[in-house]
C-alpha atoms as a PDB file:
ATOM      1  CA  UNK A   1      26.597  31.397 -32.054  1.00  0.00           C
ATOM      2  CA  UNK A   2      24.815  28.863 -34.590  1.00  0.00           C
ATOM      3  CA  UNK A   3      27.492  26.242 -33.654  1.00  0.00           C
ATOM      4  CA  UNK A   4      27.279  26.451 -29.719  1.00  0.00           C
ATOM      5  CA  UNK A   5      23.368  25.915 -29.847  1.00  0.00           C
ATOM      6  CA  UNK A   6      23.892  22.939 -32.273  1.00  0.00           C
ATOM      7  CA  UNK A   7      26.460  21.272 -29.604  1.00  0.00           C
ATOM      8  CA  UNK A   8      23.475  22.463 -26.842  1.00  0.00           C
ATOM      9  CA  UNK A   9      21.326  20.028 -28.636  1.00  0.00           C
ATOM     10  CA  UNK A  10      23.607  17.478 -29.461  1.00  0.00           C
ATOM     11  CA  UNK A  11      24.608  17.380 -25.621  1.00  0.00           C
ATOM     12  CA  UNK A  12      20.742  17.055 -24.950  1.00  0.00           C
ATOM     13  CA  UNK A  13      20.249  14.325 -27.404  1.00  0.00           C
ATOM     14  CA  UNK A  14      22.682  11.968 -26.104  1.00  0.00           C
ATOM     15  CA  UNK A  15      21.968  12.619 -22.602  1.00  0.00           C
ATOM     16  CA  UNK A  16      18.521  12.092 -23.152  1.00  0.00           C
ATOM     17  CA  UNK A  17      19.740   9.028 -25.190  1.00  0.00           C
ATOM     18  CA  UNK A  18      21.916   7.576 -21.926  1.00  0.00           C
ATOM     19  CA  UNK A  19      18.896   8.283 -19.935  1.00  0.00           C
ATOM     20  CA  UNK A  20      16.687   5.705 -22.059  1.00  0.00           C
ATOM     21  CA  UNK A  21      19.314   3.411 -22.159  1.00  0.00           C
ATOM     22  CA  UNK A  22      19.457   3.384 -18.039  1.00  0.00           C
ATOM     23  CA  UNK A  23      16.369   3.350 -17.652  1.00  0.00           C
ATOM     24  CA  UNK A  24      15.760   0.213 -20.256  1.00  0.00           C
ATOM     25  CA  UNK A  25      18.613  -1.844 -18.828  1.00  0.00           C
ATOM     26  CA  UNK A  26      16.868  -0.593 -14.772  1.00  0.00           C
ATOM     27  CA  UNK A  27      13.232  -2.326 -16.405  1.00  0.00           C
ATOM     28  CA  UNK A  28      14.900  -5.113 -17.530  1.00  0.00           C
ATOM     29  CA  UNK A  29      17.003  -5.853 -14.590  1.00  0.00           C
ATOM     30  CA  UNK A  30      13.537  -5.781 -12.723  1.00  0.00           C
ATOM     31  CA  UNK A  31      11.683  -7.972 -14.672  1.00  0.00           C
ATOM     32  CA  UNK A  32      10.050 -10.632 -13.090  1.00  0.00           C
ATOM     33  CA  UNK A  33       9.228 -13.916 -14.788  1.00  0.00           C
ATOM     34  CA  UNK A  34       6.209 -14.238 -12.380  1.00  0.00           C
ATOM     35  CA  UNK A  35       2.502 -13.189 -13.299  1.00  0.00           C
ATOM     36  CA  UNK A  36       2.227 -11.493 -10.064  1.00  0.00           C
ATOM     37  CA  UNK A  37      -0.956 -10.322  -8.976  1.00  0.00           C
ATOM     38  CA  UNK A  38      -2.277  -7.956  -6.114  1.00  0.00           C
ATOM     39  CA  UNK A  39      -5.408 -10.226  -5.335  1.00  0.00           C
ATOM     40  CA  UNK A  40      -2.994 -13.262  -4.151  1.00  0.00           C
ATOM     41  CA  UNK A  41      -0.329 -14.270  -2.428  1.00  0.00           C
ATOM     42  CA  UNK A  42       2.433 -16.548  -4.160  1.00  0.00           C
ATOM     43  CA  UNK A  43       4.418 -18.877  -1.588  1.00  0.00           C
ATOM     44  CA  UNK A  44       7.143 -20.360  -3.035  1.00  0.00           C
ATOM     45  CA  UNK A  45      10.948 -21.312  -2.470  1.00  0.00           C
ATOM     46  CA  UNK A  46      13.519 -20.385  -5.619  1.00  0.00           C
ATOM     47  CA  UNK A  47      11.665 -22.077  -8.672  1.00  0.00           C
ATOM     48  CA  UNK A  48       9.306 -24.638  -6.245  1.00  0.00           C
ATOM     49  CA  UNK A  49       5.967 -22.709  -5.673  1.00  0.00           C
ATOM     50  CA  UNK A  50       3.908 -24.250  -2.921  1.00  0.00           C
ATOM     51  CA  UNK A  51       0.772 -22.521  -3.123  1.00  0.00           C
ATOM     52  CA  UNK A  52      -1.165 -19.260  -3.941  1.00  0.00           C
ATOM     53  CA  UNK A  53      -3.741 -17.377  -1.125  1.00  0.00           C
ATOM     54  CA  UNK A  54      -6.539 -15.522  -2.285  1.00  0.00           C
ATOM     55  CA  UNK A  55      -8.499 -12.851   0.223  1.00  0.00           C
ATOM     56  CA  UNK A  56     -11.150 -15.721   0.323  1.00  0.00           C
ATOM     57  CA  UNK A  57      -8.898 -18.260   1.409  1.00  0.00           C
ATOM     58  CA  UNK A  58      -7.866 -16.385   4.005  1.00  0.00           C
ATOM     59  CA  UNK A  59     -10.975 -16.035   5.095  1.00  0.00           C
ATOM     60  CA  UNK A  60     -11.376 -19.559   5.838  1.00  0.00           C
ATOM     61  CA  UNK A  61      -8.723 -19.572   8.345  1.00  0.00           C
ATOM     62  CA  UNK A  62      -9.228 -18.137  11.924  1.00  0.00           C
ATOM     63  CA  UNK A  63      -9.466 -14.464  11.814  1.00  0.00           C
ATOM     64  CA  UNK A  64      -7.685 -11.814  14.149  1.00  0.00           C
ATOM     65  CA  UNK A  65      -8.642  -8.389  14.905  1.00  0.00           C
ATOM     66  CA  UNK A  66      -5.526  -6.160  15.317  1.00  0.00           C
ATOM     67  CA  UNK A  67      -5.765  -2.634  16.827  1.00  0.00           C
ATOM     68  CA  UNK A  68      -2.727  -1.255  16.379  1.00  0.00           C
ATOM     69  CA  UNK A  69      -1.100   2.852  15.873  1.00  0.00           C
ATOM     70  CA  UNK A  70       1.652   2.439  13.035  1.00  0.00           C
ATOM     71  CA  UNK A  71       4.410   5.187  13.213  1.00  0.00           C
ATOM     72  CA  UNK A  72       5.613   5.985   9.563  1.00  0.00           C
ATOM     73  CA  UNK A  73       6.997   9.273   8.314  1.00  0.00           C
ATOM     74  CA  UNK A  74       2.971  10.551   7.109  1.00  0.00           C
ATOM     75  CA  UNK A  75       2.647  10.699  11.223  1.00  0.00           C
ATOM     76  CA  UNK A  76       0.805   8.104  13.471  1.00  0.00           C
ATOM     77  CA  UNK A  77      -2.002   6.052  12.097  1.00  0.00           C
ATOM     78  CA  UNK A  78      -4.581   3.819  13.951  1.00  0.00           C
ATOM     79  CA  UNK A  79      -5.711   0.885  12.463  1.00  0.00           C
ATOM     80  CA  UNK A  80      -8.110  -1.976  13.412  1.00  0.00           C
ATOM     81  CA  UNK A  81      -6.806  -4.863  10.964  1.00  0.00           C
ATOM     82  CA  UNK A  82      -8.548  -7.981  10.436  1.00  0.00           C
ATOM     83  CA  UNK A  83      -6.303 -10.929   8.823  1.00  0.00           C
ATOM     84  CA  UNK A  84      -5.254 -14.310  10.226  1.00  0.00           C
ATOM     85  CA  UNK A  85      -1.424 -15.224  11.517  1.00  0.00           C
ATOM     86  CA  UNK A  86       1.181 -16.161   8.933  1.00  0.00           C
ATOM     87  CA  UNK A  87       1.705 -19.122  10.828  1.00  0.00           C
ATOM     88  CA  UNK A  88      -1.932 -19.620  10.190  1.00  0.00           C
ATOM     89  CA  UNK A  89      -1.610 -19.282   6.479  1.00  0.00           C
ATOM     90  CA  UNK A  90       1.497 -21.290   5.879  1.00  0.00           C
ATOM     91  CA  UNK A  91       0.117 -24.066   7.718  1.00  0.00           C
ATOM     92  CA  UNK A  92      -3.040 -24.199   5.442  1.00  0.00           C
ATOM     93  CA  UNK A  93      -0.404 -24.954   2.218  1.00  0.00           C
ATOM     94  CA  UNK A  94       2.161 -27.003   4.141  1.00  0.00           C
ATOM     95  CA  UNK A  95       2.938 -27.823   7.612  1.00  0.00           C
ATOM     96  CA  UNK A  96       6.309 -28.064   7.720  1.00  0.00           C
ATOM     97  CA  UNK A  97       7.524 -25.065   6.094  1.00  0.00           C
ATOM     98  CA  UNK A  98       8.111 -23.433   9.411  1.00  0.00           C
ATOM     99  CA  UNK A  99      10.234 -26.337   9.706  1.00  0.00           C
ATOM    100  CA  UNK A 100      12.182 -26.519   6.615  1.00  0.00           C
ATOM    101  CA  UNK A 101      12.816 -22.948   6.319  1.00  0.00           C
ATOM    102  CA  UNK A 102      14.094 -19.805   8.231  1.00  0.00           C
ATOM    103  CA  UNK A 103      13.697 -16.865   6.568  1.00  0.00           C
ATOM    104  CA  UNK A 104      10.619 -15.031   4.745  1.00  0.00           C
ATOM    105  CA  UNK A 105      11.115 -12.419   2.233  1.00  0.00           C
ATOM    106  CA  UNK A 106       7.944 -10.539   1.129  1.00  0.00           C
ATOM    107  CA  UNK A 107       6.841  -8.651  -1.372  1.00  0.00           C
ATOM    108  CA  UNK A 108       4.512  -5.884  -2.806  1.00  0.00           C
ATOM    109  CA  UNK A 109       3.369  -5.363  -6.341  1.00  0.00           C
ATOM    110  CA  UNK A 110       5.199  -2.049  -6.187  1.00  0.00           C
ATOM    111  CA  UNK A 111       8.448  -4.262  -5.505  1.00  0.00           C
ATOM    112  CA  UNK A 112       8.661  -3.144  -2.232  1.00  0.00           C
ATOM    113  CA  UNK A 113      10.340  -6.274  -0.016  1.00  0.00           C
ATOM    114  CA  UNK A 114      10.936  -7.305   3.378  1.00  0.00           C
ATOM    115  CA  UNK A 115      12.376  -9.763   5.636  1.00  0.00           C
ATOM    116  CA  UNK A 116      10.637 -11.877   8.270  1.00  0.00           C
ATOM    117  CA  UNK A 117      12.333 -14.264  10.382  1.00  0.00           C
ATOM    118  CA  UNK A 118      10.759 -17.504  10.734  1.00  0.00           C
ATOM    119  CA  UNK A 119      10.626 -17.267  14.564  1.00  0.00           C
ATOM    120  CA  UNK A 120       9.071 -13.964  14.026  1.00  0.00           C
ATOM    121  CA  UNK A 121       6.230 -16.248  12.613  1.00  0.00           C
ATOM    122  CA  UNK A 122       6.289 -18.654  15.450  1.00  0.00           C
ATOM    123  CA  UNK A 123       6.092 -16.262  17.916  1.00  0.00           C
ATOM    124  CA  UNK A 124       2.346 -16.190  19.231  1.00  0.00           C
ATOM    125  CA  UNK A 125       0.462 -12.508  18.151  1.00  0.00           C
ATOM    126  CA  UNK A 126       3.341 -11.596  15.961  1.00  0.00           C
ATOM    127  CA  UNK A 127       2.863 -11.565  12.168  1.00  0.00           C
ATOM    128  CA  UNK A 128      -0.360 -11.310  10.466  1.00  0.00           C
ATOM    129  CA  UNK A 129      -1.518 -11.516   7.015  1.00  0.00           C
ATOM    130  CA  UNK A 130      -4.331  -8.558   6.767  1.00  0.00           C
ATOM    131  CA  UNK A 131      -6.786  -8.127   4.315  1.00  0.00           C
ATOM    132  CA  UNK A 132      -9.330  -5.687   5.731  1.00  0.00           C
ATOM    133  CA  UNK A 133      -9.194  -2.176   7.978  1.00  0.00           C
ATOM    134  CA  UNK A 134     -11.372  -1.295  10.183  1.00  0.00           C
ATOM    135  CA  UNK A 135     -13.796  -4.010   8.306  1.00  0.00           C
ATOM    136  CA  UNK A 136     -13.198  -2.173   5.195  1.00  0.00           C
ATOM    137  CA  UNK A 137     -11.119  -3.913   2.251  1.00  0.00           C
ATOM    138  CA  UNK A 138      -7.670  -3.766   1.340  1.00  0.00           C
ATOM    139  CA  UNK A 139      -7.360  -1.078  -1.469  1.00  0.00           C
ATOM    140  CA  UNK A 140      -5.389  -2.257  -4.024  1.00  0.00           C
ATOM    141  CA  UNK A 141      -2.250  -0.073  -5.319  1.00  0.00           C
ATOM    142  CA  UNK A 142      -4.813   0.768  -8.241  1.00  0.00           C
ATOM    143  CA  UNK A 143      -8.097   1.719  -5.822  1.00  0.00           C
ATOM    144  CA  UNK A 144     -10.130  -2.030  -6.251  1.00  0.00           C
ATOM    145  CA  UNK A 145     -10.213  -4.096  -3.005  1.00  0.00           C
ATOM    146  CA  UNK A 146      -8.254  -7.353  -2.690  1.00  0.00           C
ATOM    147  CA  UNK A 147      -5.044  -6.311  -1.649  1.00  0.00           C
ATOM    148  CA  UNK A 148      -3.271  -8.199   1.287  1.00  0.00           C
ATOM    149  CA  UNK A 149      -0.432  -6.816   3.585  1.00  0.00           C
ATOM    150  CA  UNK A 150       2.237  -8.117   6.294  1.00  0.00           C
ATOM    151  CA  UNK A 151       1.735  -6.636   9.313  1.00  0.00           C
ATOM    152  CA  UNK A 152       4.221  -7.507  12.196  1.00  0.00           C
ATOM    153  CA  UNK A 153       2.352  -6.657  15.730  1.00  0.00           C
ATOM    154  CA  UNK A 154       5.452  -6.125  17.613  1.00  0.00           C
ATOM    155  CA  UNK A 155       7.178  -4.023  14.976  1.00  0.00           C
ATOM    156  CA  UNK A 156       5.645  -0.175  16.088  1.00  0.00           C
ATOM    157  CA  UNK A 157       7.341   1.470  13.251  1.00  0.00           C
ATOM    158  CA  UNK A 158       5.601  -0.576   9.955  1.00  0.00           C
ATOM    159  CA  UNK A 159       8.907  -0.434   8.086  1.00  0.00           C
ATOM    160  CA  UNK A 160       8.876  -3.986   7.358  1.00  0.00           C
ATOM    161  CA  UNK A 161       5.196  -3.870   6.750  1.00  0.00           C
ATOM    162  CA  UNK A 162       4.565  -5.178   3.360  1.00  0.00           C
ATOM    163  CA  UNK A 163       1.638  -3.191   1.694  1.00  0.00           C
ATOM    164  CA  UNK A 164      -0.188  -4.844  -1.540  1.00  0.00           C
ATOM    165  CA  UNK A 165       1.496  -8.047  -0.591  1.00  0.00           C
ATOM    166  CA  UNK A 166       2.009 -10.469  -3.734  1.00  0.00           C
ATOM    167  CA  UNK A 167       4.645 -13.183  -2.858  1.00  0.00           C
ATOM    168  CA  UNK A 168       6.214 -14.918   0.048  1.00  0.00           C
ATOM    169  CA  UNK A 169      10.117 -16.181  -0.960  1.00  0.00           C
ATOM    170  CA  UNK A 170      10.891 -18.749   1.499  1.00  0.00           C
ATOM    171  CA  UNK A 171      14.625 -19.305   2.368  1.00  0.00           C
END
């Protein structure tokens, strides 16, 4: 009886063992290089980065109000985003990226990503960077304000909608 309870924890210890392992080899596997932050938005293409947008630089730019009801599995939600179009933002780094590239892969702090096509972008009233709801701030995944999110207009359901946005991969 002694003997099967000692296997019973040797069993546990090596499973529990495996399970660290996993999950070490999972966090490094996932490790980014990149100090990414919730409070801006890192544009960049493999190792060239172009630029980084802050809340307040977005602010600059020309605003949009977006009223919009997002489907999502916690139900329907209404929302009355203010941000400014993608386009919009790209455009304030570099003018030609909508040029040089075709694809747009986003990403949230919580490493959440999603893909935009570039003539997604360039279609008018399409894809907005948001930064405020209902004139409220973006809460961050922590509760502060500052966080940014993709919102694509014509996309009802909000799958691809990127919350606590924190880099834009060009490709």
């Amino acid at each position: 009886m002694e003997s099967k309870a000692v296997d019973q924890k040797k069993i546990l210890f090596v499973v529990i063992a495996l399970l660290v392992i996993i999950i070490a080899v999972f966090a490094f596997l996932n490790r980014s290089n990149e100090n990414l932050r919730e409070d801006q938005i890192l544009i960049k293409s493999g190792d060239t980065v172009f630029g980084v947008l802050t809340v307040a630089d977005l602010q600059k730019l020309p605003a949009a109000q977006k009223k919009m009801v997002v489907q999502s599995t916690s139900g329907m939600t209404k929302h009355e985003f203010t941000g400014v179009s993608l386009l919009d933002a790209l455009n304030s780094i570099d003018t030609g990226l909508t040029q040089k590239y075709s694809r747009i892969i986003t990403k949230g702090i919580d490493n959440y990503t999603s893909g935009v096509e570039m003539d997604e972008v360039l279609r008018p009233n399409n894809v907005f960077i948001v930064y405020a709801d209902y004139g409220q701030p973006l809460k961050t995944k922590t509760g502060g304000e500052g966080a940014m999110r993709i919102i694509i207009y014509q996309d009802e359901f909000g799958q691809r909608f990127t919350n606590f946005l924190t880099s834009l991969e060009l490709q």
